[in-house]
N, C-alpha and C. Protein backbone atom coordinates (compact mmCIF):
# COMPACT_ATOMS: atom_id res chain seq x y z
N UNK A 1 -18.95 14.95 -3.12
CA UNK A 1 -19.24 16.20 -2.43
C UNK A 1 -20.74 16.31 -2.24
N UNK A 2 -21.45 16.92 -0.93
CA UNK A 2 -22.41 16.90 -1.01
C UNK A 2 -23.30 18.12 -0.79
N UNK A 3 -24.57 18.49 -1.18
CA UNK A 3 -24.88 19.57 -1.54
C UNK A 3 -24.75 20.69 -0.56
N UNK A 4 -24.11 20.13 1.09
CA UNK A 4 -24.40 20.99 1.63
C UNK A 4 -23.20 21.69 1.87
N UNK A 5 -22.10 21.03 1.21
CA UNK A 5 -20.34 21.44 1.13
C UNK A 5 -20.49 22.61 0.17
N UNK A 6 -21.79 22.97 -0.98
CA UNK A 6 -21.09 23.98 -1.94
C UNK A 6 -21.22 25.06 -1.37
N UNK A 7 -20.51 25.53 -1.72
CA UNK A 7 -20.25 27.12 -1.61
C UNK A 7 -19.69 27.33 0.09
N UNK A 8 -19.40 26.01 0.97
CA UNK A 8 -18.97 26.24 2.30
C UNK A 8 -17.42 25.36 2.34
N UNK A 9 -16.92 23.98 1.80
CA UNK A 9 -15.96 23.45 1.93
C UNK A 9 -15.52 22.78 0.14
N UNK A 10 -15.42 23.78 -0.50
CA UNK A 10 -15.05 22.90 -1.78
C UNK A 10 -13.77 22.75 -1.89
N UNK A 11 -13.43 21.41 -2.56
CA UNK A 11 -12.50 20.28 -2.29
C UNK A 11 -11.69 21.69 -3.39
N UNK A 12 -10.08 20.87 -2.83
CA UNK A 12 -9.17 21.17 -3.89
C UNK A 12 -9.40 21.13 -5.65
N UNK A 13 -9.64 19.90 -6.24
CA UNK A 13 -10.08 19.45 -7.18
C UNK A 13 -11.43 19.47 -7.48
N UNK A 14 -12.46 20.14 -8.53
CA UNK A 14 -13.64 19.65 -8.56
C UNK A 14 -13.86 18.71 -9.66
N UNK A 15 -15.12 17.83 -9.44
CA UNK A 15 -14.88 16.94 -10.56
C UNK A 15 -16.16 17.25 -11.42
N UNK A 16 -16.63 16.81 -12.27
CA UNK A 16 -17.63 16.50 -13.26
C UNK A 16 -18.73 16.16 -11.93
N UNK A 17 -18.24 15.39 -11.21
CA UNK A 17 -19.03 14.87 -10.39
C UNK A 17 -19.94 15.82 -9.01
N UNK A 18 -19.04 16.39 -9.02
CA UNK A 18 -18.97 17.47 -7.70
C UNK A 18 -19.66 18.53 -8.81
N UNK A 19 -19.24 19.14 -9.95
CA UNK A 19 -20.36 19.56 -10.71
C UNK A 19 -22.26 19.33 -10.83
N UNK A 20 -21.91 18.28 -10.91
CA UNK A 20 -23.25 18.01 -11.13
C UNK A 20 -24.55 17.77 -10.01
N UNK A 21 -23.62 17.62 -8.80
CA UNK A 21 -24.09 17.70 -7.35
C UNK A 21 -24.53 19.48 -7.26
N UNK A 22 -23.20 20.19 -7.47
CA UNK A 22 -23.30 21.68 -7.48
C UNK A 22 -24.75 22.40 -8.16
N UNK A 23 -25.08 21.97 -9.69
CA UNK A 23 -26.30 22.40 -10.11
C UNK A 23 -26.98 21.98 -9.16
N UNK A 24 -27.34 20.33 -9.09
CA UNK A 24 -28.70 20.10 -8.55
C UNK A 24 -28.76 20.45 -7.31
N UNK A 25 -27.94 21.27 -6.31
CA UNK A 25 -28.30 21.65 -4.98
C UNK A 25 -28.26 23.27 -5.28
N UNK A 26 -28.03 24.14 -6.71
CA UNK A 26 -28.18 25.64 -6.32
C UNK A 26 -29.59 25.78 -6.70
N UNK A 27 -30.25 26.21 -6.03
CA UNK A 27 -32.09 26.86 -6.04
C UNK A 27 -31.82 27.99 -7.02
N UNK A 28 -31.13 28.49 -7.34
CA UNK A 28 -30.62 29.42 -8.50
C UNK A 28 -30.92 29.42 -9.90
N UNK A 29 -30.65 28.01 -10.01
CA UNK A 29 -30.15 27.63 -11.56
C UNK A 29 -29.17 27.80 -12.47
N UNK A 30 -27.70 28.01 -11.63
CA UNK A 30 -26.67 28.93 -12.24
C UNK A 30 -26.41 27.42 -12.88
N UNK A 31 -25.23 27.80 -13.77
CA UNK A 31 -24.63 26.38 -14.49
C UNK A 31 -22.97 26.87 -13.62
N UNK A 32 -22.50 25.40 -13.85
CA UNK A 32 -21.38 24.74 -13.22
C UNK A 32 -20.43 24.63 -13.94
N UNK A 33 -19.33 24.72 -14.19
CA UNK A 33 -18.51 24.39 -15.76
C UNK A 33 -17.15 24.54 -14.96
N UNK A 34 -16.13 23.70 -15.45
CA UNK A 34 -14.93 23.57 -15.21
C UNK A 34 -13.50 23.86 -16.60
N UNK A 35 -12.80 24.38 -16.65
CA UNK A 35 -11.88 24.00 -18.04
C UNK A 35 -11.18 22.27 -17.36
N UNK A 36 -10.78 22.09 -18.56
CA UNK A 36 -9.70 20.82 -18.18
C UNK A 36 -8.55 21.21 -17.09
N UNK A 37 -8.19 22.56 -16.78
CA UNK A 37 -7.15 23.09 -16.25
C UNK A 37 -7.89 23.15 -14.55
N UNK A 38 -9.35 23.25 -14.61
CA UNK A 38 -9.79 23.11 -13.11
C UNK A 38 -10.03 24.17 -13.11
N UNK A 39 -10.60 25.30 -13.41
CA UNK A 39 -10.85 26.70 -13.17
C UNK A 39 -12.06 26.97 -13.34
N UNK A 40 -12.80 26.83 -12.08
CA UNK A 40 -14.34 26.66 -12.17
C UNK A 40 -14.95 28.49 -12.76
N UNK A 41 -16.68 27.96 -13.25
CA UNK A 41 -16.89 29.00 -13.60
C UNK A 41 -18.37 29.14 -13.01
N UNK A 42 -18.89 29.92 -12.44
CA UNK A 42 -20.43 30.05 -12.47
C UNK A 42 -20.92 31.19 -12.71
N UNK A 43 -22.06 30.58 -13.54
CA UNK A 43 -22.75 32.11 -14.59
C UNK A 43 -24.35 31.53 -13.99
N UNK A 44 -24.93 32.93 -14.25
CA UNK A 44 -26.53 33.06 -13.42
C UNK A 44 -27.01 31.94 -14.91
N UNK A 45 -28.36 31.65 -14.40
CA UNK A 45 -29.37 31.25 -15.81
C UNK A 45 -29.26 32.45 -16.58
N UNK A 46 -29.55 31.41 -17.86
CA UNK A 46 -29.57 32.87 -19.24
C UNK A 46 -30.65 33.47 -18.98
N UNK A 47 -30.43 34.94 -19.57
CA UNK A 47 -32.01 35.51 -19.68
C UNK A 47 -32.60 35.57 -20.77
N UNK A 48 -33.91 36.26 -20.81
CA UNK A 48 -35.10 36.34 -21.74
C UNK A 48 -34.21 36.21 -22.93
N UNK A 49 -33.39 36.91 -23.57
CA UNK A 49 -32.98 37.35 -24.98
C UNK A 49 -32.09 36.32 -25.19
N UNK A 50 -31.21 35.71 -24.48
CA UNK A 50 -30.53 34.60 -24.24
C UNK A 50 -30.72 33.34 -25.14
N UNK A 51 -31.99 33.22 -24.05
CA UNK A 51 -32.97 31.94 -24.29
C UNK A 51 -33.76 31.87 -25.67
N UNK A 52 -34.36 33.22 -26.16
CA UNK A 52 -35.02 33.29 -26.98
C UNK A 52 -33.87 33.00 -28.27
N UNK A 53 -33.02 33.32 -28.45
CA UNK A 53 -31.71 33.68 -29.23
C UNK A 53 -31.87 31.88 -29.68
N UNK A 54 -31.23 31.11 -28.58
CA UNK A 54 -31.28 29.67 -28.25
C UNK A 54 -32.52 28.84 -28.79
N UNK A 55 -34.07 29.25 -28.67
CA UNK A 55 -34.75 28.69 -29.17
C UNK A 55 -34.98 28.97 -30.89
N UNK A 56 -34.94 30.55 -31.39
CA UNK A 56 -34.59 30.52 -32.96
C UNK A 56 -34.08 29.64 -33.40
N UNK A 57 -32.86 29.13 -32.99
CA UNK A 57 -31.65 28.45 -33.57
C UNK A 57 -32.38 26.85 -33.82
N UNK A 58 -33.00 26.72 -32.18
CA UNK A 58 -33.87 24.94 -32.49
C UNK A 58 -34.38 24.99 -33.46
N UNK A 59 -35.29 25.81 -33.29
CA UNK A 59 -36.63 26.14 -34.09
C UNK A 59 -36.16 25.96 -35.99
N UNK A 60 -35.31 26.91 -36.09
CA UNK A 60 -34.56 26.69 -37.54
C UNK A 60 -34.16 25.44 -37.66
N UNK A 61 -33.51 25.06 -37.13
CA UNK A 61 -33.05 23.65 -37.51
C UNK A 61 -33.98 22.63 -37.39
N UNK A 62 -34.97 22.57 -36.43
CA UNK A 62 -36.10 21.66 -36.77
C UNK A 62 -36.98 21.86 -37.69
N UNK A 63 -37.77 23.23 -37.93
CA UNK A 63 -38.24 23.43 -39.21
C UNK A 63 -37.85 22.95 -40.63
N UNK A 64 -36.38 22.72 -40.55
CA UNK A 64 -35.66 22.19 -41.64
C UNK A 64 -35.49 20.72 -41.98
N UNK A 65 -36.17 20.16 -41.00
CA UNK A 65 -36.02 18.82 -41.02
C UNK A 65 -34.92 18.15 -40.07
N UNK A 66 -34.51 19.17 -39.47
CA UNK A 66 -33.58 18.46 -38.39
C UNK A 66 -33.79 17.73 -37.23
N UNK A 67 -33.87 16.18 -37.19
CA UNK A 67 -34.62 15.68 -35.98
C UNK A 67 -34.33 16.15 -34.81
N UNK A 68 -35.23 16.25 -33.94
CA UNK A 68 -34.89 17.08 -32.69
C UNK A 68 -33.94 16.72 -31.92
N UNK A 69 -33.94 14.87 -31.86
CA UNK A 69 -33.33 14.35 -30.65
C UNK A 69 -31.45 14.85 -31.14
N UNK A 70 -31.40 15.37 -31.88
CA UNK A 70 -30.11 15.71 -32.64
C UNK A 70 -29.90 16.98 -32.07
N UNK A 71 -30.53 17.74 -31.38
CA UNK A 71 -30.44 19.48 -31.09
C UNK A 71 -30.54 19.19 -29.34
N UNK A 72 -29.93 19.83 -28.73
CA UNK A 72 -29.89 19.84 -27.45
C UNK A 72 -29.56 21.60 -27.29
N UNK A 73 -30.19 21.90 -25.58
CA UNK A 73 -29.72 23.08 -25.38
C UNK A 73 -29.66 22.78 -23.82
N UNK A 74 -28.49 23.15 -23.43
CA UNK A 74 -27.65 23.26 -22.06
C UNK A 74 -27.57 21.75 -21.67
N UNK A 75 -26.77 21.22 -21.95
CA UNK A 75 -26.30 19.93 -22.10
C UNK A 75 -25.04 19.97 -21.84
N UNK A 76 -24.17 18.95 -20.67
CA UNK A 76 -23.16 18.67 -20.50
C UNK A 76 -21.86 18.35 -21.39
N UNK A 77 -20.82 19.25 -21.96
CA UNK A 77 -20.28 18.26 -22.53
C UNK A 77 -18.82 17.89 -21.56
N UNK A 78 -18.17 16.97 -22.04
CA UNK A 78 -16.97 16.17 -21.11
C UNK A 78 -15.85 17.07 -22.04
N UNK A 79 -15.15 17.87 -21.74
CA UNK A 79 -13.83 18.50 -22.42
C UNK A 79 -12.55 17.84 -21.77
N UNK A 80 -12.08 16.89 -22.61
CA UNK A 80 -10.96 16.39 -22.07
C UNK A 80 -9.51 17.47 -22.56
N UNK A 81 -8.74 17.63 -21.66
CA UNK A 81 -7.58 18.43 -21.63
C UNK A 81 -6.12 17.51 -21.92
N UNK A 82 -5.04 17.93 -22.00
CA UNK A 82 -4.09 17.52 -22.84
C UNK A 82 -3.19 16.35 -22.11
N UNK A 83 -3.72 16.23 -20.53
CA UNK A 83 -3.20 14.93 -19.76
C UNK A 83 -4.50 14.10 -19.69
N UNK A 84 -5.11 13.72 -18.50
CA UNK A 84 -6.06 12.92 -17.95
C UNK A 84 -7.13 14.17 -17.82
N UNK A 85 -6.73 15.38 -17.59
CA UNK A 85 -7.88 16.04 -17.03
C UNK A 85 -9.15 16.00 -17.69
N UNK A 86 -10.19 16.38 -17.19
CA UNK A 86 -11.38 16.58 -17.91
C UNK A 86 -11.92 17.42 -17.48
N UNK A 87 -12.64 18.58 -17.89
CA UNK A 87 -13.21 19.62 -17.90
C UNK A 87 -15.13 19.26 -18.17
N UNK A 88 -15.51 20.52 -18.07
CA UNK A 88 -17.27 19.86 -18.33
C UNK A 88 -17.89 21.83 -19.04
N UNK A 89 -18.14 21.99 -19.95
CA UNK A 89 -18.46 22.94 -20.62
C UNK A 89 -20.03 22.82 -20.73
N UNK A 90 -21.14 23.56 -20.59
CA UNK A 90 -22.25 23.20 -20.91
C UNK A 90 -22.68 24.31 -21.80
N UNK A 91 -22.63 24.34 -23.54
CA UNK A 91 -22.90 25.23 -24.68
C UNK A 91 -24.75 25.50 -24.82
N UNK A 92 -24.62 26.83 -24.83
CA UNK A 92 -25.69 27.15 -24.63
C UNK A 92 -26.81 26.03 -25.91
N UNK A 93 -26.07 25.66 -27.15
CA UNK A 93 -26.64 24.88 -28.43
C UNK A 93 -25.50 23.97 -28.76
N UNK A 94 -25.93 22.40 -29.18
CA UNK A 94 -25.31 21.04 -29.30
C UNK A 94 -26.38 20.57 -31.04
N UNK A 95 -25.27 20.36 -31.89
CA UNK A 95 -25.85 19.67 -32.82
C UNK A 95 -25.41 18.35 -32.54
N UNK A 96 -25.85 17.36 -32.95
CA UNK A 96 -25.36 16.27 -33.01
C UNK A 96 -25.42 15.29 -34.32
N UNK A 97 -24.77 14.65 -34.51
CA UNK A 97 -24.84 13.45 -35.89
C UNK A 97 -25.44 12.36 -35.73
N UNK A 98 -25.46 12.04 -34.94
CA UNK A 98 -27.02 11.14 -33.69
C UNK A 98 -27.56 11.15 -32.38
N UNK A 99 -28.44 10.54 -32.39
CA UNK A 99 -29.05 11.11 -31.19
C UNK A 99 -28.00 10.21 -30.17
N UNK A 100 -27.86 10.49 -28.71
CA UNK A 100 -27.59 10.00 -27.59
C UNK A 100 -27.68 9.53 -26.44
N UNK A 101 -27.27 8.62 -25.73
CA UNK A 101 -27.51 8.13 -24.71
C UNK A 101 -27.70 8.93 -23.67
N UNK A 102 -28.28 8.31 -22.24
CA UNK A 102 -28.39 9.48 -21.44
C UNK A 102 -26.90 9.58 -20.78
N UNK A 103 -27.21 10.92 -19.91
CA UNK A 103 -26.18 11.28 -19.19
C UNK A 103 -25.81 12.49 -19.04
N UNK A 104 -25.20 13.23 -18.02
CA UNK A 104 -25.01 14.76 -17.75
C UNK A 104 -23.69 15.44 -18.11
N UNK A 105 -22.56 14.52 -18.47
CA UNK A 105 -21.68 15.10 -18.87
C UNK A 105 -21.05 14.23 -20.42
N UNK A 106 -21.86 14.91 -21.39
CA UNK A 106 -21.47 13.68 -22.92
C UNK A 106 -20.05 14.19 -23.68
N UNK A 107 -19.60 12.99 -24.11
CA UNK A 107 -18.46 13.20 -25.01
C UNK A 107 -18.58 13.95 -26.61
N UNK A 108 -17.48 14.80 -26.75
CA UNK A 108 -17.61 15.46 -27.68
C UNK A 108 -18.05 14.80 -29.30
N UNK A 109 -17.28 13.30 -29.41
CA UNK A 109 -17.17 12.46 -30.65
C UNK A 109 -18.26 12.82 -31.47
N UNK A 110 -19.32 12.83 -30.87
CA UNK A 110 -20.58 12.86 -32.52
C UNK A 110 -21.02 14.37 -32.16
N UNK A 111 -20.29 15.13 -31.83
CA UNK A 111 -21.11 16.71 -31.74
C UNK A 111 -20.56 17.32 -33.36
N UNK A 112 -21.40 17.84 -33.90
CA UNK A 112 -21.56 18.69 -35.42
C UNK A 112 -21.29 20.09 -34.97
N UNK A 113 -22.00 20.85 -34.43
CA UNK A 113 -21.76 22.01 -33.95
C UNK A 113 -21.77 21.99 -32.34
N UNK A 114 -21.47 23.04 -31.95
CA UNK A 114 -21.25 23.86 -30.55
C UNK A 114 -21.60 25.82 -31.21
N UNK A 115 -23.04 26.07 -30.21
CA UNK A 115 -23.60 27.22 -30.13
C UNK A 115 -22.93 27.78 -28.75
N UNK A 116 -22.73 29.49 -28.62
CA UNK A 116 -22.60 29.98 -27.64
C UNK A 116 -23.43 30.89 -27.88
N UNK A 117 -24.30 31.74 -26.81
CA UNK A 117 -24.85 32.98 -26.88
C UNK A 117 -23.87 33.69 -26.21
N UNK A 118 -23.66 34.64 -26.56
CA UNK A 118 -22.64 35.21 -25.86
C UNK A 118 -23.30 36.33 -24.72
N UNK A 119 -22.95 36.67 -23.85
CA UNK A 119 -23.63 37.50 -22.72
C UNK A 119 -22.58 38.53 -21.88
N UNK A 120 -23.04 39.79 -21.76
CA UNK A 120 -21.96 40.27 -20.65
C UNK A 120 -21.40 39.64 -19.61
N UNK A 121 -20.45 39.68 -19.77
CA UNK A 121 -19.00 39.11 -18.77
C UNK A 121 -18.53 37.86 -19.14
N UNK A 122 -19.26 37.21 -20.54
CA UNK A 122 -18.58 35.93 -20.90
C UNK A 122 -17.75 36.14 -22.20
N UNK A 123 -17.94 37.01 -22.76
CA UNK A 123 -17.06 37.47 -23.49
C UNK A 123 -16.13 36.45 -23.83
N UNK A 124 -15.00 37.06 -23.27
CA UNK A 124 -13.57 36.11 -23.36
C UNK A 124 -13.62 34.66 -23.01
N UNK A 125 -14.46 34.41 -22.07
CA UNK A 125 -14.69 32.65 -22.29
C UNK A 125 -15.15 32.41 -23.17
N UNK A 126 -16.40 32.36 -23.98
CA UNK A 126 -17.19 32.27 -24.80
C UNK A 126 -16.26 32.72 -26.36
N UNK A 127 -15.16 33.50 -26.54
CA UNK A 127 -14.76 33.65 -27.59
C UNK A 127 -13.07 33.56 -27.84
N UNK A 128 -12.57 33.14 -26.90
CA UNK A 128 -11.29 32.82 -26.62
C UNK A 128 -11.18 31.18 -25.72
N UNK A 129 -11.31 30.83 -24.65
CA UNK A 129 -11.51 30.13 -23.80
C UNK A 129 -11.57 28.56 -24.23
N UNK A 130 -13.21 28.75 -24.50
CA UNK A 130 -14.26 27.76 -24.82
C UNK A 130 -13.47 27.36 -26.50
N UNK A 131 -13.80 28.81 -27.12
CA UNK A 131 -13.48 28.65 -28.79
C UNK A 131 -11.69 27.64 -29.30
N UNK A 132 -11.03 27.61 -27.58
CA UNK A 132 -10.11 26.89 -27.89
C UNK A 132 -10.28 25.65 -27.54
N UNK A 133 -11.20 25.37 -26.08
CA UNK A 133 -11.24 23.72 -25.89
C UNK A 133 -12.26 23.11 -26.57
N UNK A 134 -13.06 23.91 -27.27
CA UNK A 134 -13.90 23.19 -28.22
C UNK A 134 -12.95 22.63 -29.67
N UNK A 135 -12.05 23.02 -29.84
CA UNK A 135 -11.08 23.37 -30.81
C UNK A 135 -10.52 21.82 -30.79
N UNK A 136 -9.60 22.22 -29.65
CA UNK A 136 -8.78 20.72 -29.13
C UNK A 136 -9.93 19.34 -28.66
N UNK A 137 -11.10 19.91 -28.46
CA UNK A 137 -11.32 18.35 -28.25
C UNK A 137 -12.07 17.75 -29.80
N UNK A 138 -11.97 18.58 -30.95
CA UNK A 138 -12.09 17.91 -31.80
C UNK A 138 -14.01 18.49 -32.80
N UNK A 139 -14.30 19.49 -32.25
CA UNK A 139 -15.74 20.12 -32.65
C UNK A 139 -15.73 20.68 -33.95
N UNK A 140 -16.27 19.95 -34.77
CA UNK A 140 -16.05 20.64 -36.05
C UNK A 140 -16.23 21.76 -36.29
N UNK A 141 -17.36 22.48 -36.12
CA UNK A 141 -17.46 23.90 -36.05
C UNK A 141 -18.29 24.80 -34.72
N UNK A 142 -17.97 25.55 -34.61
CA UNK A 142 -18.12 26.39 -33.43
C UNK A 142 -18.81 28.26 -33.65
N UNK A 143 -20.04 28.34 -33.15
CA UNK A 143 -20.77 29.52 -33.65
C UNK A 143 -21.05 30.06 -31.95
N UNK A 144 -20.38 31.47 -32.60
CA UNK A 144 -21.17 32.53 -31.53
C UNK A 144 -21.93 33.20 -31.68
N UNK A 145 -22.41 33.90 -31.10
CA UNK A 145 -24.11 34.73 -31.19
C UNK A 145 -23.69 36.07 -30.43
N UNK A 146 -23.07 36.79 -30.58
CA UNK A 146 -22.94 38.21 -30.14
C UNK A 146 -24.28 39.18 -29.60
N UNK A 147 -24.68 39.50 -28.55
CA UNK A 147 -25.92 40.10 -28.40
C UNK A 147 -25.57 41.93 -28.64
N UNK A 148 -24.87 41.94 -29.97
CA UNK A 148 -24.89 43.31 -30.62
C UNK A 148 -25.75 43.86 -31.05
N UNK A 149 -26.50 44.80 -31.70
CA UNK A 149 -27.75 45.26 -32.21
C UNK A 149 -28.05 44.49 -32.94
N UNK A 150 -27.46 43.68 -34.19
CA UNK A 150 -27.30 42.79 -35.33
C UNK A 150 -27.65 41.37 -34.52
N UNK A 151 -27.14 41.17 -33.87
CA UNK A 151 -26.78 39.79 -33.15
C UNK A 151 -25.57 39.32 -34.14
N UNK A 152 -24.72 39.87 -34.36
CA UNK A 152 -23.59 38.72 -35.08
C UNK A 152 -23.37 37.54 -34.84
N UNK A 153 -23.58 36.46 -35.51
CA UNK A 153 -22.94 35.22 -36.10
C UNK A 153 -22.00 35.08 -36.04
N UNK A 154 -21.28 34.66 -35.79
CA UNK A 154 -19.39 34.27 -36.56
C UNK A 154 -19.14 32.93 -35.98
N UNK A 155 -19.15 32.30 -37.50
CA UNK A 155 -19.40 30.73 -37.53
C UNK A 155 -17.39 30.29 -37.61
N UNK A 156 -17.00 29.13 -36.84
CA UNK A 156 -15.83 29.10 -37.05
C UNK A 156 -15.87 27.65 -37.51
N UNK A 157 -15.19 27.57 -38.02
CA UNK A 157 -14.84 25.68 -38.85
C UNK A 157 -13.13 25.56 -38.13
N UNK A 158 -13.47 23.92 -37.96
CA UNK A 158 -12.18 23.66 -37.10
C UNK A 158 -11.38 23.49 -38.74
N UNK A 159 -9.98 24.14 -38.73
CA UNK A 159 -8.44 23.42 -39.27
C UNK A 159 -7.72 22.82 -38.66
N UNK A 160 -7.31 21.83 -38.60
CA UNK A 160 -6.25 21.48 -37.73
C UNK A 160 -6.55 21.30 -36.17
N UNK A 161 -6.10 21.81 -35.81
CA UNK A 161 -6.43 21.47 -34.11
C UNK A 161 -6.99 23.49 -33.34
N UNK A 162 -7.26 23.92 -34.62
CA UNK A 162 -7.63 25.90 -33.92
C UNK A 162 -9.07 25.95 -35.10
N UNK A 163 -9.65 26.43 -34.96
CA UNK A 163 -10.61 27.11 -35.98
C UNK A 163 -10.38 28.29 -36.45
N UNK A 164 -10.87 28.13 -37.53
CA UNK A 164 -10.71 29.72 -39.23
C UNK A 164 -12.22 30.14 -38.88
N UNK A 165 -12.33 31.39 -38.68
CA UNK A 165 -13.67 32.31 -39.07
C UNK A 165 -14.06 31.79 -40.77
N UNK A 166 -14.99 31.35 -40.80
CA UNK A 166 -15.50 30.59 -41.95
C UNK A 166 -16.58 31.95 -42.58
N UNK A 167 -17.42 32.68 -41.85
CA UNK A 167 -18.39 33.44 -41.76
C UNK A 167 -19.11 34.12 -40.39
N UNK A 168 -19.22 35.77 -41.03
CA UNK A 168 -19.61 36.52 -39.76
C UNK A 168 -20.89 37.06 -40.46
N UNK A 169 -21.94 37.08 -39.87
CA UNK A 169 -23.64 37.85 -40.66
C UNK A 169 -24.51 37.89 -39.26
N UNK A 170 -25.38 38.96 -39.31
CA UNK A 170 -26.85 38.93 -38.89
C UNK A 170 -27.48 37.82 -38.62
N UNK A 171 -27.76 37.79 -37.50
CA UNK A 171 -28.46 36.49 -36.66
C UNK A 171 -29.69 36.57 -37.70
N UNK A 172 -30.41 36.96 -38.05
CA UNK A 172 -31.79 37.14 -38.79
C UNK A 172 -30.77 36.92 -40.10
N UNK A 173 -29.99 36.78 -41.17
CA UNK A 173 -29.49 36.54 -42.28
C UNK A 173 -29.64 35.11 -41.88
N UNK A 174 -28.70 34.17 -41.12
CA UNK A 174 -28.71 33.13 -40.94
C UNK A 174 -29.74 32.73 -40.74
N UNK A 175 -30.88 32.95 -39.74
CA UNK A 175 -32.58 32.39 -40.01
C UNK A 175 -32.98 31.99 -41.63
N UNK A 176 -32.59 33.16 -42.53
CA UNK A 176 -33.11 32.99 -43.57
C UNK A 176 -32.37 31.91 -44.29
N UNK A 177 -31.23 31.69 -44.49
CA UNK A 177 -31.28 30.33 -45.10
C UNK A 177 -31.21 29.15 -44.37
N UNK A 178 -30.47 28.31 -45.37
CA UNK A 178 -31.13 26.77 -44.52
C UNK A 178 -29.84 26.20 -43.82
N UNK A 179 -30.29 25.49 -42.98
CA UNK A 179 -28.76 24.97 -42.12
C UNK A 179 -27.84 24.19 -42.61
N UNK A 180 -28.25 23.57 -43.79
CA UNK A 180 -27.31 23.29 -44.63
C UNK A 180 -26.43 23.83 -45.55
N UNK A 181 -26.93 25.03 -45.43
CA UNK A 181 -25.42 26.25 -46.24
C UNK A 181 -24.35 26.39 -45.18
N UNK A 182 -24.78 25.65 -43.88
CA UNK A 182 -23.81 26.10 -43.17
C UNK A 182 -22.99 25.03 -42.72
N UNK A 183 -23.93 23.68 -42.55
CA UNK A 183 -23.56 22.88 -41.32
C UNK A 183 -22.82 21.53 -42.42
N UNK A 184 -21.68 20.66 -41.74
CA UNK A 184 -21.64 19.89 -42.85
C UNK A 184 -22.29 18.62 -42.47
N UNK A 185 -22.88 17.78 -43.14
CA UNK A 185 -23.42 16.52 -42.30
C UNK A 185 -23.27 15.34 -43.10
């Protein structure tokens, strides 16, 4: 697909591919995201509080000794669905267990965590949606960031093939300790 088809002739099917054409031709900066089911999504760039939310989180974890090339923020991941499909999710925060090769849409296998900031109108993707295909493709644990007065936390650890609320606290509680009370590695 080419940049001048978006938003005037999009195909039946979009792919990962047709994604990634889609960012690099919107002057916007919106992100592109698909479920495995094909149900495209586009959300504006994050804003100020968003972003800032997103850099705490680096910031903590590198302060801690966490090598950087291990922390990503808005990074492709590949969500494979329960036939062939594949989906493309891009989490606002990516831990990883090593660093990675290049590429715009990466496989879930060595991801440690998956961050969401959560934002008006993502709500239910971000805490239903996502919190399930992160689930099924195998993410050990999965944290949202509520932009409530608090900023709530609520860290989920995968069981089985769904995640258990493991812990819910104050975005500023979690700053204060170390990422290893939380993360397993």
């Amino acid at each position: 697909m080419s940049a001048e088809a978006v938003g005037r002739h999009m195909p039946a099917v979009v792919t990962l591919d047709d994604l990634t054409a889609m960012m690099a031709a919107d002057p916007h900066g919106h992100r592109y995201e698909t479920s495995p089911e094909g149900v495209l999504s586009v959300m504006p760039p994050p804003g100020y509080e968003h972003a800032v939310a997103t850099t705490r989180l680096t910031a903590w974890l590198v302060v801690a000794g966490w090598p950087a090339e291990r922390i990503t923020q808005a990074v492709g991941l590949r969500i494979l669905g329960p036939g062939d499909e594949a989906g493309g999710r891009i989490p606002d925060l990516v831990v990883w267990s090593k660093p990675q090769g290049g590429g715009v849409w990466l496989p879930t296998g060595d991801v440690l965590l998956v961050v969401e900031i959560v934002s008006p109108g993502s709500e239910a993707t971000d805490t239903v949606t996502k919190r399930h295909e992160y689930a099924m493709a195998g993410v050990p644990q999965y944290w949202t960031v509520d932009r409530d007065p608090d900023q709530t936390v609520t860290m989920h650890r995968l069981a089985g093939d769904r995640y258990l609320v493991h812990a819910t606290m104050p975005f500023g509680w979690v700053l204060d300790t170390a990422p290893g009370d939380h993360l397993d590695v």
